[in-house]
N, C-alpha and C. Protein backbone atom coordinates (compact mmCIF):
# COMPACT_ATOMS: atom_id res chain seq x y z
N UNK A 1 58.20 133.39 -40.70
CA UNK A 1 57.79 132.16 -41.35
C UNK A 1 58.72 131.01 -40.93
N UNK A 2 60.02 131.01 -41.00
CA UNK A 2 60.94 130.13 -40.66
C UNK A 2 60.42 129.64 -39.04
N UNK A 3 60.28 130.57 -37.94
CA UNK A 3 60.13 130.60 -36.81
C UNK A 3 58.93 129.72 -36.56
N UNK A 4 58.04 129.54 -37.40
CA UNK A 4 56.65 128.97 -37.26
C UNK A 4 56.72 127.82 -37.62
N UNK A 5 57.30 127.59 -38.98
CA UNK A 5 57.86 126.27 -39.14
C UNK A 5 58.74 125.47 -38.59
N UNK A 6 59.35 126.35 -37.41
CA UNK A 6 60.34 125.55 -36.80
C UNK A 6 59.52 125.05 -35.23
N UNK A 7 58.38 126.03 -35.07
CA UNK A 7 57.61 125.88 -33.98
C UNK A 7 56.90 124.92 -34.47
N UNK A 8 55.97 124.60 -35.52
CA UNK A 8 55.10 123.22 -36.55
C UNK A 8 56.12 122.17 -36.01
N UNK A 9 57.57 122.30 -36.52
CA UNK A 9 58.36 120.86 -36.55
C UNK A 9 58.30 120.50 -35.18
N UNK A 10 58.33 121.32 -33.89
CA UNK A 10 58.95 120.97 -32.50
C UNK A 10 57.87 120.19 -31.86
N UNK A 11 56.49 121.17 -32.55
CA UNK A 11 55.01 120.52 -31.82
C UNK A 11 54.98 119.00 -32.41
N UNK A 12 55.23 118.92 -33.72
CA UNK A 12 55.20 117.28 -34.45
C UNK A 12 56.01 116.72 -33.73
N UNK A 13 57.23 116.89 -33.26
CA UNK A 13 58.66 116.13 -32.54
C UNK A 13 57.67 115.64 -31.49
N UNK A 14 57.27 116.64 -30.35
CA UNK A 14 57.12 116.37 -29.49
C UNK A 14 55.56 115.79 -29.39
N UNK A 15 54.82 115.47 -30.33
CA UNK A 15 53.55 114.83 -30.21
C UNK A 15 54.48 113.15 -30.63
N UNK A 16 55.48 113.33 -31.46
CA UNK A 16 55.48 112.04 -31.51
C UNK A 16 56.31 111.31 -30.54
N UNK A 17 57.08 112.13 -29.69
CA UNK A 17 57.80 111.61 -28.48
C UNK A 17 56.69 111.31 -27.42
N UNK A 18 55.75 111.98 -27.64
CA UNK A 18 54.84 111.78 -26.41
C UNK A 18 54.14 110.58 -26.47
N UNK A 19 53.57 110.25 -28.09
CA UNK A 19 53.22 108.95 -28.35
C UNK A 19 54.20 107.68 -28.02
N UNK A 20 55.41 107.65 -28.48
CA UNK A 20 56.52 107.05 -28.02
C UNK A 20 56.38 106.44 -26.88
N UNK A 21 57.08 107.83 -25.99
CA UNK A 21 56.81 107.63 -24.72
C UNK A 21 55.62 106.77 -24.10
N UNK A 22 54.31 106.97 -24.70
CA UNK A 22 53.16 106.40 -23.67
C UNK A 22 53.77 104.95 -24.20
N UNK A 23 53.46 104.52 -25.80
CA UNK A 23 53.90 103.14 -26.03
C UNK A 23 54.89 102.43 -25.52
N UNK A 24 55.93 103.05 -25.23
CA UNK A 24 57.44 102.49 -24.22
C UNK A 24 56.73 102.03 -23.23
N UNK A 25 56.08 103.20 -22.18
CA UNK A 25 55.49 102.82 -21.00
C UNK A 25 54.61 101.29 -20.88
N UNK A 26 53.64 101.61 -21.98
CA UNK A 26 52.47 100.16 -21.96
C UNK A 26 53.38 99.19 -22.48
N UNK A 27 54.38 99.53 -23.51
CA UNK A 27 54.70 97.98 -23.80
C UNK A 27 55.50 97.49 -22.59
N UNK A 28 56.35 98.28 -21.59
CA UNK A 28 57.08 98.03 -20.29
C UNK A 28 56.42 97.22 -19.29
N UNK A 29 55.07 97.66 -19.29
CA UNK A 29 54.00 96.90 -18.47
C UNK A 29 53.65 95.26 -19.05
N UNK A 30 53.33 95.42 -20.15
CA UNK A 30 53.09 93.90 -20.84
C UNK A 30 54.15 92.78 -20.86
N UNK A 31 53.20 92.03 -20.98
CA UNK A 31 54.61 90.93 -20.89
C UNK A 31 54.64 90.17 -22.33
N UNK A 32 53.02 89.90 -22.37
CA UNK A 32 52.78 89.24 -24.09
C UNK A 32 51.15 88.70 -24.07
N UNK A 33 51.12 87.83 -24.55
CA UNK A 33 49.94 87.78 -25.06
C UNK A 33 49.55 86.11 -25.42
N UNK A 34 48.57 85.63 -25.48
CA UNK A 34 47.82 84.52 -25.44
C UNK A 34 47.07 84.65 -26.82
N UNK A 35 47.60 83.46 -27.38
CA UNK A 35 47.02 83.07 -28.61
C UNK A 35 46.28 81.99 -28.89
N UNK A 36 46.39 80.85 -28.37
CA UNK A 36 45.43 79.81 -27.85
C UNK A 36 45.47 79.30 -26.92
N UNK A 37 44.26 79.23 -26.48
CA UNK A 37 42.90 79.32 -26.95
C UNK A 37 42.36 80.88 -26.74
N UNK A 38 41.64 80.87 -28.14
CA UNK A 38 40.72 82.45 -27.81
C UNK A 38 39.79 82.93 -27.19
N UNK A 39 39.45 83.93 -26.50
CA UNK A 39 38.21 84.24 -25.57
C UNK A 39 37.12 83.64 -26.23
N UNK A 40 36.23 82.30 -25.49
CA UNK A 40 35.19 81.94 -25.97
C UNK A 40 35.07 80.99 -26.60
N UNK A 41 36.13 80.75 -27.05
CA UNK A 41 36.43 79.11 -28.43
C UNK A 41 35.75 78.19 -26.84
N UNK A 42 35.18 77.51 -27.96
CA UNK A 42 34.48 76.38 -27.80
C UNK A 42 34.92 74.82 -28.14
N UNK A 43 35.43 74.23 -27.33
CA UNK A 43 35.60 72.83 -27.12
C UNK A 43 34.64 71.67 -27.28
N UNK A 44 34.71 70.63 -27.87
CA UNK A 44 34.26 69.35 -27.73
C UNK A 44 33.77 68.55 -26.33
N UNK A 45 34.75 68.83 -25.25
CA UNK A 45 34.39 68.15 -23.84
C UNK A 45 35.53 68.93 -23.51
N UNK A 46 34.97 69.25 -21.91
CA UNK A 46 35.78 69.08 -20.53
C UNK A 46 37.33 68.42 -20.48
N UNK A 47 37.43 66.86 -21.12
CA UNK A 47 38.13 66.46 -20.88
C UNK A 47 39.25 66.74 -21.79
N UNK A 48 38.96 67.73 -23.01
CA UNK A 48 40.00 68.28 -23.67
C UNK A 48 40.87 68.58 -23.83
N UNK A 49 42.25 68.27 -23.97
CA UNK A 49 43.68 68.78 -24.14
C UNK A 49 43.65 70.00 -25.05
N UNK A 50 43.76 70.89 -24.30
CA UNK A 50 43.56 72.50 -24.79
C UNK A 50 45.16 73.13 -24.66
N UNK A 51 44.99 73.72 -25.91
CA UNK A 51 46.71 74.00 -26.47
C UNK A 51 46.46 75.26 -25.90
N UNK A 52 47.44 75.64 -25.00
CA UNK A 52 47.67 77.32 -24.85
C UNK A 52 49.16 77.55 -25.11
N UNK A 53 49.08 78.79 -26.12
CA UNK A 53 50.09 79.14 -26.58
C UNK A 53 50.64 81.04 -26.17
N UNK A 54 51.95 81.18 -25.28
CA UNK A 54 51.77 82.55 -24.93
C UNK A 54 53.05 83.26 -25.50
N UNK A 55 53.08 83.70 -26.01
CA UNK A 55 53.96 84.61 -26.79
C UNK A 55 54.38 86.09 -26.01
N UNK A 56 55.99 86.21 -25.44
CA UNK A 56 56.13 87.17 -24.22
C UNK A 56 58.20 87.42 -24.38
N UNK A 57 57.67 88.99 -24.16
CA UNK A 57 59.64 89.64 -24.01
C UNK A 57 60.27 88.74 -23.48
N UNK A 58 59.76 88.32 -22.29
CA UNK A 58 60.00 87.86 -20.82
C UNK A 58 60.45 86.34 -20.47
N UNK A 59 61.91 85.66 -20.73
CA UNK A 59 62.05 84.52 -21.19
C UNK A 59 62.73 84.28 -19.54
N UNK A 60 62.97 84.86 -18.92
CA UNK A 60 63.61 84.74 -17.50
C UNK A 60 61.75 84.38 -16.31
N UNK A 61 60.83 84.62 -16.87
CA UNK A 61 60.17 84.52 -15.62
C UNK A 61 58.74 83.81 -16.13
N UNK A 62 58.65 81.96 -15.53
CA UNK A 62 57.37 81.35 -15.75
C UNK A 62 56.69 82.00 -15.90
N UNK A 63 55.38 81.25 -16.24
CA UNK A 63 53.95 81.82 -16.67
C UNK A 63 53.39 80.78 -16.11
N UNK A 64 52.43 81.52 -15.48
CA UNK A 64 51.17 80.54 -14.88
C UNK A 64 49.85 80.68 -15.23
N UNK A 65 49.52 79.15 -15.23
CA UNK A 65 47.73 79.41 -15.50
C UNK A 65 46.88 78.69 -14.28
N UNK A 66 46.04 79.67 -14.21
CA UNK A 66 44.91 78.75 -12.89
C UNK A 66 43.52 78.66 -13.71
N UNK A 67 42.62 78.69 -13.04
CA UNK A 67 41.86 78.17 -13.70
C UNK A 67 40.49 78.44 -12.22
N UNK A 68 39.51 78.50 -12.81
CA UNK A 68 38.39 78.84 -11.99
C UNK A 68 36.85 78.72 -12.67
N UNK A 69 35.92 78.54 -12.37
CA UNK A 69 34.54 78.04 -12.37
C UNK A 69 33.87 79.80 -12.58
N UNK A 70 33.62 79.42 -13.98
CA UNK A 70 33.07 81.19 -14.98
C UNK A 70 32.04 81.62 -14.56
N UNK A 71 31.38 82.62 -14.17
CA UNK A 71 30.31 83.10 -14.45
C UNK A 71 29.53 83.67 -16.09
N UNK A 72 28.88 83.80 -15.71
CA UNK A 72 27.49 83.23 -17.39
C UNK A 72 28.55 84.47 -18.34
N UNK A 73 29.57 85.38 -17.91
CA UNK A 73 30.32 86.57 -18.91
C UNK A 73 31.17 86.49 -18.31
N UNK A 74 31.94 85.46 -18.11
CA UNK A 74 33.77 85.29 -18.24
C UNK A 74 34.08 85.48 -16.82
N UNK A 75 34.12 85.67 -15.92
CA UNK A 75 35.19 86.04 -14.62
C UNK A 75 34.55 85.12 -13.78
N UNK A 76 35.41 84.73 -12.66
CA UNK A 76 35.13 83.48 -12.02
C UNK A 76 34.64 83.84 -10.95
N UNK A 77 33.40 83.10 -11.19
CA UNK A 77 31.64 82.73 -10.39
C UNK A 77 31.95 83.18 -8.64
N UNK A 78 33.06 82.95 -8.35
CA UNK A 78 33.68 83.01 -6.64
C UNK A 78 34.76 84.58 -6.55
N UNK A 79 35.26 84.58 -7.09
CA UNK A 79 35.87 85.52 -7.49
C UNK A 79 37.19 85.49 -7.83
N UNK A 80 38.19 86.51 -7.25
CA UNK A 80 39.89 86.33 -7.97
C UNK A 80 40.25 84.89 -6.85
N UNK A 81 39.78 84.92 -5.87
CA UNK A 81 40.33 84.11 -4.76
C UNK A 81 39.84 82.61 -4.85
N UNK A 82 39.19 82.35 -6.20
CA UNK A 82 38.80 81.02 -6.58
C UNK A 82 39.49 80.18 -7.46
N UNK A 83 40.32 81.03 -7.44
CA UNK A 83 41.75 80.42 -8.84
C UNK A 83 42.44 79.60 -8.02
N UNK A 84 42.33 78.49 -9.57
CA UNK A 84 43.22 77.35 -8.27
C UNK A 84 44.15 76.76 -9.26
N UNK A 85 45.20 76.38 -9.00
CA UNK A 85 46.55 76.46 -10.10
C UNK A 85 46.42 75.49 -11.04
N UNK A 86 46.65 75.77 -12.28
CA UNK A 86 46.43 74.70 -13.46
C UNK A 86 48.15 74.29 -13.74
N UNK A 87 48.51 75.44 -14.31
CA UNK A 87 50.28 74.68 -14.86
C UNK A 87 50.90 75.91 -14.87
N UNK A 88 52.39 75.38 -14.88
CA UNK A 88 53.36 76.67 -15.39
C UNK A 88 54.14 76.05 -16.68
N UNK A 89 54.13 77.41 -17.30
CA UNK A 89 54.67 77.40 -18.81
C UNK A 89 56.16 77.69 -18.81
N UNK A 90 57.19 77.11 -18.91
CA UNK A 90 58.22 77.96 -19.11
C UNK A 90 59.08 78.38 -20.33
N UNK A 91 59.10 79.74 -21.04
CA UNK A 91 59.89 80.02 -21.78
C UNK A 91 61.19 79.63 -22.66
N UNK A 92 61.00 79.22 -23.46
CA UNK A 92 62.56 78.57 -24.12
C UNK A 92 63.58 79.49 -24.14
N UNK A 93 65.03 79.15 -24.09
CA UNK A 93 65.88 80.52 -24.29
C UNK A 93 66.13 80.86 -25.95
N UNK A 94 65.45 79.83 -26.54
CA UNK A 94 65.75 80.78 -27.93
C UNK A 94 64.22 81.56 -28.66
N UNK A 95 65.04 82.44 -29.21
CA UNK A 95 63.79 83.28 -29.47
C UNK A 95 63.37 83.54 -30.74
N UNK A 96 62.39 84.20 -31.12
CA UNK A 96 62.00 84.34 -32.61
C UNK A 96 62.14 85.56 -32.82
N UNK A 97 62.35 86.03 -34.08
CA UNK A 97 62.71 87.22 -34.26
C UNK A 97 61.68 87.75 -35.67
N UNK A 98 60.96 88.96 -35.38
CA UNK A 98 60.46 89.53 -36.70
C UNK A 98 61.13 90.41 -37.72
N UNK A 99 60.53 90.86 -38.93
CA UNK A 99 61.52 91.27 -39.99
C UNK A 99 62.47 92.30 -39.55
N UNK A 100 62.05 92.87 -38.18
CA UNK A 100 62.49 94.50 -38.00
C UNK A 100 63.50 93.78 -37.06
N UNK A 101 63.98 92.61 -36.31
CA UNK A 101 64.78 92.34 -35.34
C UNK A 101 64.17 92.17 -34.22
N UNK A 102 63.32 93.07 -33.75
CA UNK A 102 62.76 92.39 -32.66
C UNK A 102 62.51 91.23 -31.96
N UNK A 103 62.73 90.66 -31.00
CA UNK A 103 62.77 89.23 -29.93
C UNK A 103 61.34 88.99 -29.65
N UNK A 104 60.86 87.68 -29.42
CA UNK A 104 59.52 87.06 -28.48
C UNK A 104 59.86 85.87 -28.29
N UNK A 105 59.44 85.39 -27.20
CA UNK A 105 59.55 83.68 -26.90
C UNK A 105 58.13 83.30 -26.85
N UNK A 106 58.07 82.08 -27.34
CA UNK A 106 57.00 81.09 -27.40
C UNK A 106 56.41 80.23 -26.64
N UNK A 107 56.12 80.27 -25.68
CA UNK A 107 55.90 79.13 -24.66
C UNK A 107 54.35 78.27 -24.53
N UNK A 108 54.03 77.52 -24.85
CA UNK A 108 53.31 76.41 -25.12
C UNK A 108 53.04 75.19 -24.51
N UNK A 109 51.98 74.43 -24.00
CA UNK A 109 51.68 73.49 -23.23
C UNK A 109 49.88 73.12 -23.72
N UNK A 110 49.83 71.60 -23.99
CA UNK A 110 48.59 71.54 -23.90
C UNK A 110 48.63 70.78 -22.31
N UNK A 111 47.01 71.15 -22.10
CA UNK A 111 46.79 70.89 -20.93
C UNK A 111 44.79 70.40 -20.89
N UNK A 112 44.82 69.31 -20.23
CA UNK A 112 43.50 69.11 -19.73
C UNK A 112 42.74 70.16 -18.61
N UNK A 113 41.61 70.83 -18.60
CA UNK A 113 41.65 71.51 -17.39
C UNK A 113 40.80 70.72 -16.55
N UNK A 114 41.36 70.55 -15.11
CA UNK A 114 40.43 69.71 -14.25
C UNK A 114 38.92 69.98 -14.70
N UNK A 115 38.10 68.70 -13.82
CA UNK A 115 36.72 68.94 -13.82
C UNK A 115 36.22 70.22 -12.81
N UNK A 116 36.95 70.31 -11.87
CA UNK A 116 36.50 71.25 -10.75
C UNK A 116 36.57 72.68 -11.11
N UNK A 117 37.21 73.11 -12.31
CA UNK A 117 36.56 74.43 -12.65
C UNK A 117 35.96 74.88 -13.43
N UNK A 118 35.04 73.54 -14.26
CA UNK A 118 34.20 73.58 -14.71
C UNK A 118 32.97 74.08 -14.37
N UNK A 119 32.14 74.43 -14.92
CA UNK A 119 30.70 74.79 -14.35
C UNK A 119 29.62 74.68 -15.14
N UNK A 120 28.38 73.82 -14.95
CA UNK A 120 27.25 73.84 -15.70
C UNK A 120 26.61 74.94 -15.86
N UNK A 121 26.55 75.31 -17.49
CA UNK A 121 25.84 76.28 -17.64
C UNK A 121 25.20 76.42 -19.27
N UNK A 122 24.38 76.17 -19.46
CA UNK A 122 23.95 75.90 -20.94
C UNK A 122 23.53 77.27 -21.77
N UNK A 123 24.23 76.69 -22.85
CA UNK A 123 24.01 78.64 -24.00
C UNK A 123 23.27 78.00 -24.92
N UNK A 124 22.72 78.88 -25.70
CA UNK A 124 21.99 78.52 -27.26
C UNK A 124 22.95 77.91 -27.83
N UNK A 125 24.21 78.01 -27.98
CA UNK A 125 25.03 77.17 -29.10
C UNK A 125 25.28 76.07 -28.80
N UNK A 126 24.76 75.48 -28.06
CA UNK A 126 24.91 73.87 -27.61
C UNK A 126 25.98 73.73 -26.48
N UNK A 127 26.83 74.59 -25.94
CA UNK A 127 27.66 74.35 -25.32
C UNK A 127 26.96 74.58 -23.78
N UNK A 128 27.70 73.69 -22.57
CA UNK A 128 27.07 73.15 -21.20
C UNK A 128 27.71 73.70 -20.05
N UNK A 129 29.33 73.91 -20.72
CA UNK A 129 30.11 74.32 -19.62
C UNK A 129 31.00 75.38 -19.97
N UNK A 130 31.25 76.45 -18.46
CA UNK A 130 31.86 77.15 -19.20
C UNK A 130 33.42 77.03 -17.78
N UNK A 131 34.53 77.63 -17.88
CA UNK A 131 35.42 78.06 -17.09
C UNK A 131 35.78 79.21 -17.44
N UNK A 132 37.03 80.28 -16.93
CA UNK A 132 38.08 80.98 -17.17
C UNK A 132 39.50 80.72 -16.44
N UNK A 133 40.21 80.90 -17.57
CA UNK A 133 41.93 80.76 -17.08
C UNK A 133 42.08 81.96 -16.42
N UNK A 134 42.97 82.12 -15.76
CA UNK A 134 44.30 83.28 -15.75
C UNK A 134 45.51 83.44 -15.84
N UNK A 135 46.07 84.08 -16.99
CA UNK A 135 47.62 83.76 -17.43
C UNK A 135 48.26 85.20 -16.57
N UNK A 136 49.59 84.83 -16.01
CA UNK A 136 50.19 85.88 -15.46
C UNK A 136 51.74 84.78 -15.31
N UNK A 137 52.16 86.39 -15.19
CA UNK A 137 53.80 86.41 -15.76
C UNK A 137 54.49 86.82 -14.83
N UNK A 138 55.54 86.43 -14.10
CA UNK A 138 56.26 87.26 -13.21
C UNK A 138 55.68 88.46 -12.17
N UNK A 139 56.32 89.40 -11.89
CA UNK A 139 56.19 90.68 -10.75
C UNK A 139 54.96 90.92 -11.18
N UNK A 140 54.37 91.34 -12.79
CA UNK A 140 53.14 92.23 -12.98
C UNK A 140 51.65 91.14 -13.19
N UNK A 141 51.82 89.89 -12.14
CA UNK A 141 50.78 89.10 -12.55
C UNK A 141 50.02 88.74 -13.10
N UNK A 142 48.78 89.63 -12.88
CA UNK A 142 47.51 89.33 -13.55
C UNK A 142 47.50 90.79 -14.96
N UNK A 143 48.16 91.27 -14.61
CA UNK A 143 48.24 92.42 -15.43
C UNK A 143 49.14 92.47 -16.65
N UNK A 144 49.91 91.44 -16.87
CA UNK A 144 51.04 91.06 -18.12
C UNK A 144 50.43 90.58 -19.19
N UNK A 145 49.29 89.17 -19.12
CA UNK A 145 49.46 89.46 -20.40
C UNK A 145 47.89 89.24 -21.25
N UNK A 146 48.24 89.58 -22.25
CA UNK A 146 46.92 89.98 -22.99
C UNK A 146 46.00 88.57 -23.35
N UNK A 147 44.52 88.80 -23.90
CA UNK A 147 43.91 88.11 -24.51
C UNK A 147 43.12 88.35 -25.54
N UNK A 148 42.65 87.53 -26.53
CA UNK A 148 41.86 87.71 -27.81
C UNK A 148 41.21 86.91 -27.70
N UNK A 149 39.93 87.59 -28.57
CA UNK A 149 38.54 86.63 -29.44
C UNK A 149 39.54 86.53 -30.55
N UNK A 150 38.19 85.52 -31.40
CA UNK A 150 38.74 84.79 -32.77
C UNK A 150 38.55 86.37 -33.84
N UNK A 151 37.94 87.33 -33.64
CA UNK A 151 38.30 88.68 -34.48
C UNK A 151 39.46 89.33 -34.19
N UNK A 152 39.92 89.50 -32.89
CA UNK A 152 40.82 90.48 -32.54
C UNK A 152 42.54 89.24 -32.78
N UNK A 153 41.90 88.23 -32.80
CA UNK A 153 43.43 87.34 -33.34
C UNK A 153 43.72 87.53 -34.82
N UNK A 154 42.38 87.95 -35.74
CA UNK A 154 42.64 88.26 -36.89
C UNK A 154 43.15 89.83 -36.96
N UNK A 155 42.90 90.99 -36.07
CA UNK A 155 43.68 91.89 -36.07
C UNK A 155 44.94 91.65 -35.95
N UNK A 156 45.19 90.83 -34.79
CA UNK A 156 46.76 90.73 -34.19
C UNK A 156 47.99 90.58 -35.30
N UNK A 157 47.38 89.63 -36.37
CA UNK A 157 47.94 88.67 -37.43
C UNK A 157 48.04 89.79 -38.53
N UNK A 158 46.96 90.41 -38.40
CA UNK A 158 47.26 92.01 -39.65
C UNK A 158 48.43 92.88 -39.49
N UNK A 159 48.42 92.90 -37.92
CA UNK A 159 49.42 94.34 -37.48
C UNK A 159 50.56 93.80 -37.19
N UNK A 160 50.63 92.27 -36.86
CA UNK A 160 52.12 91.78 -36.32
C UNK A 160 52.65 91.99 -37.94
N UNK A 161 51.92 91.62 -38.54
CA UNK A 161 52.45 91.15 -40.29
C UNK A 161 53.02 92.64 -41.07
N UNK A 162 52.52 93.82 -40.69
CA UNK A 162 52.85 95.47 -41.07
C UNK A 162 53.67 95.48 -40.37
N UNK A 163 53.77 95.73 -39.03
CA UNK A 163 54.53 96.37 -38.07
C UNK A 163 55.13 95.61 -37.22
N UNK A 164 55.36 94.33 -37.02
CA UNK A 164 56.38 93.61 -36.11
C UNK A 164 55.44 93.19 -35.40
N UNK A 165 55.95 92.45 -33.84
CA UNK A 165 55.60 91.67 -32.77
C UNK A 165 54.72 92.50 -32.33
N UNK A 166 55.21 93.85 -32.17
CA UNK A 166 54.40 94.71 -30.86
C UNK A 166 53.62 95.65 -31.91
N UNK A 167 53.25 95.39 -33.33
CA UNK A 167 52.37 96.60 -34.35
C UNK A 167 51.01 96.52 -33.87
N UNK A 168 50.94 95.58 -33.18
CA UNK A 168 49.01 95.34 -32.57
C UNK A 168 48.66 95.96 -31.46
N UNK A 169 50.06 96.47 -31.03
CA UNK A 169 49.73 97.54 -29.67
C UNK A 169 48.81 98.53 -30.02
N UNK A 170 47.68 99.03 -29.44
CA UNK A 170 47.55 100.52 -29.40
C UNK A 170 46.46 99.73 -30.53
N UNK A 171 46.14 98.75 -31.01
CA UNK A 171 45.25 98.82 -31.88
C UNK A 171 43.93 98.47 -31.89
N UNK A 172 43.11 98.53 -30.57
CA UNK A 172 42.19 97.61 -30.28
C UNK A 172 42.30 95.98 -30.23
N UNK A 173 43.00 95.48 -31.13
CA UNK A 173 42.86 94.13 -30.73
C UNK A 173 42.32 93.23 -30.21
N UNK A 174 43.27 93.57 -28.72
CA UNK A 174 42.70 92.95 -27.52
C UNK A 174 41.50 92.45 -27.04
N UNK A 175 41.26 91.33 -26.64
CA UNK A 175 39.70 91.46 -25.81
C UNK A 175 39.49 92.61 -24.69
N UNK A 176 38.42 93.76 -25.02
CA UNK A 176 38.31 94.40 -23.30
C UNK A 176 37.03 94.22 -22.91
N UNK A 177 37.02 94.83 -21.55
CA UNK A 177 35.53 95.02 -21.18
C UNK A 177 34.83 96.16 -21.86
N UNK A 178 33.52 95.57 -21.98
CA UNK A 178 32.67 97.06 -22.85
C UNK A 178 32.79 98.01 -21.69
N UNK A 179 32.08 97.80 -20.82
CA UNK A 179 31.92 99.23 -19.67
C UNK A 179 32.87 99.84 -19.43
N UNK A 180 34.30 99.61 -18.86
CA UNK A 180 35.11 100.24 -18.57
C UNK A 180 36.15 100.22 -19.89
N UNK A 181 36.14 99.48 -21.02
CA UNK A 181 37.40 99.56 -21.88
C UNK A 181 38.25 99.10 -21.42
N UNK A 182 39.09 98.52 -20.55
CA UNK A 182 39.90 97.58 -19.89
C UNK A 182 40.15 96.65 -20.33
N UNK A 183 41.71 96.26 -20.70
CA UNK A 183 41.93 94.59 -21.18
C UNK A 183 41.44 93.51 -20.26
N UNK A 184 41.04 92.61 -20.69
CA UNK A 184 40.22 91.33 -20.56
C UNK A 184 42.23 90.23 -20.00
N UNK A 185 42.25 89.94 -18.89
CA UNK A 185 43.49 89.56 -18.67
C UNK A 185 43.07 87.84 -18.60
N UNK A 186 42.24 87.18 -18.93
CA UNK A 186 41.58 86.20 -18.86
C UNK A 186 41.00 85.62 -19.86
N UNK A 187 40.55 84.09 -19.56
CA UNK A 187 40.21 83.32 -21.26
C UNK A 187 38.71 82.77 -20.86
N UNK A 188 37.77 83.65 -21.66
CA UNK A 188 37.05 82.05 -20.62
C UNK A 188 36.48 80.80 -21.91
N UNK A 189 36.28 80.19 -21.92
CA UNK A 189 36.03 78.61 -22.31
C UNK A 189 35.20 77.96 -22.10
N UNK A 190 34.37 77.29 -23.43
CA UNK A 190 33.31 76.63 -23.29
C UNK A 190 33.58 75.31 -23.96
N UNK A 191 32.54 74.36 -23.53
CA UNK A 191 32.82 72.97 -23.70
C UNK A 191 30.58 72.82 -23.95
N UNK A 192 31.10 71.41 -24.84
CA UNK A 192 29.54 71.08 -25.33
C UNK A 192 29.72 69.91 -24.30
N UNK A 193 30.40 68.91 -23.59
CA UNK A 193 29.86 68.02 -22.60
C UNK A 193 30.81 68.00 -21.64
């Protein structure tokens, strides 16, 4: 009996090191995450000063956004090679800290997005035009950092608020693609003129 229970405790140890482990790994990969604007928010005009706000470990290495002409479901109409540079964000050195200690930096810029990666395209909700950004961070580019709809920002805000900066990991959140399940590394954006 002792022997079994000590075999129960080792299998629990090691299911939860293994969980650990994968989370170390993905959060190693990420850099942070994009809070405004949300996948899909909808703008007034084109000529909009649109607040993007990116929240990231990573206070040593800009952030860039480009910007490209959407197709009718988010990814740009030309493809990755149609991104054409909007701004770089850079990181403050002081940081914010949640209840548990944990670090994030804030980095923030509103920005107009040119007319040229705009694209006419009219939806039922009145809106005419659509684009997509791409935020990327240092070495892991396009792959650093995350994005949300206006639901999965209300997850984010649940789990940061339980569990710290990084409690929204692992929780769906994220915007992904339906077909493959894949994070959505991109914003795309609509405008009514």
């Amino acid at each position: 009996m002792h022997t079994q229970a000590n075999t129960l405790k080792g299998r629990s140890i090691a299911k939860r090191f293994g969980w650990i482990s994968a989370a170390t790994t993905a959060l190693a990969l990420l850099s942070g995450c994009l809070t405004s604007p949300y996948y899909g928010q909808i703008f007034n005009a084109r000529t909009d000063q649109i607040p993007f706000e990116v929240w990231t470990y990573d206070k040593n290495q800009n952030i860039k956004l480009e910007c490209a002409k959407a197709s009718a479901h988010g990814g740009p109409i030309d493809g990755d090679g149609s991104y054409q540079p909007l701004t770089t964000v850079n990181p403050p050195d002081q940081a914010h800290f949640d209840y548990k200690g944990d670090e994030i930096f804030h980095a923030g810029k509103k920005v107009a997005i040119p007319l040229s990666c705009w694209r006419n395209y009219s939806y039922a909700d009145g809106t005419n035009y659509i684009t997509v950004v791409r935020i990327t961070q240092g070495s892991l580019g396009q792959n650093s950092i995350y994005t949300f709809d206006k639901n999965g920002l209300s997850c984010l805000g649940q789990w940061v608020g339980k569990n710290g900066f990084f409690g929204w990991f692992g929780k769906s959140c994220e915007k992904r693609y339906i077909n493959t399940g894949n994070p959505i590394r991109t914003v795309f954006l609509k405008a009514k003129s």
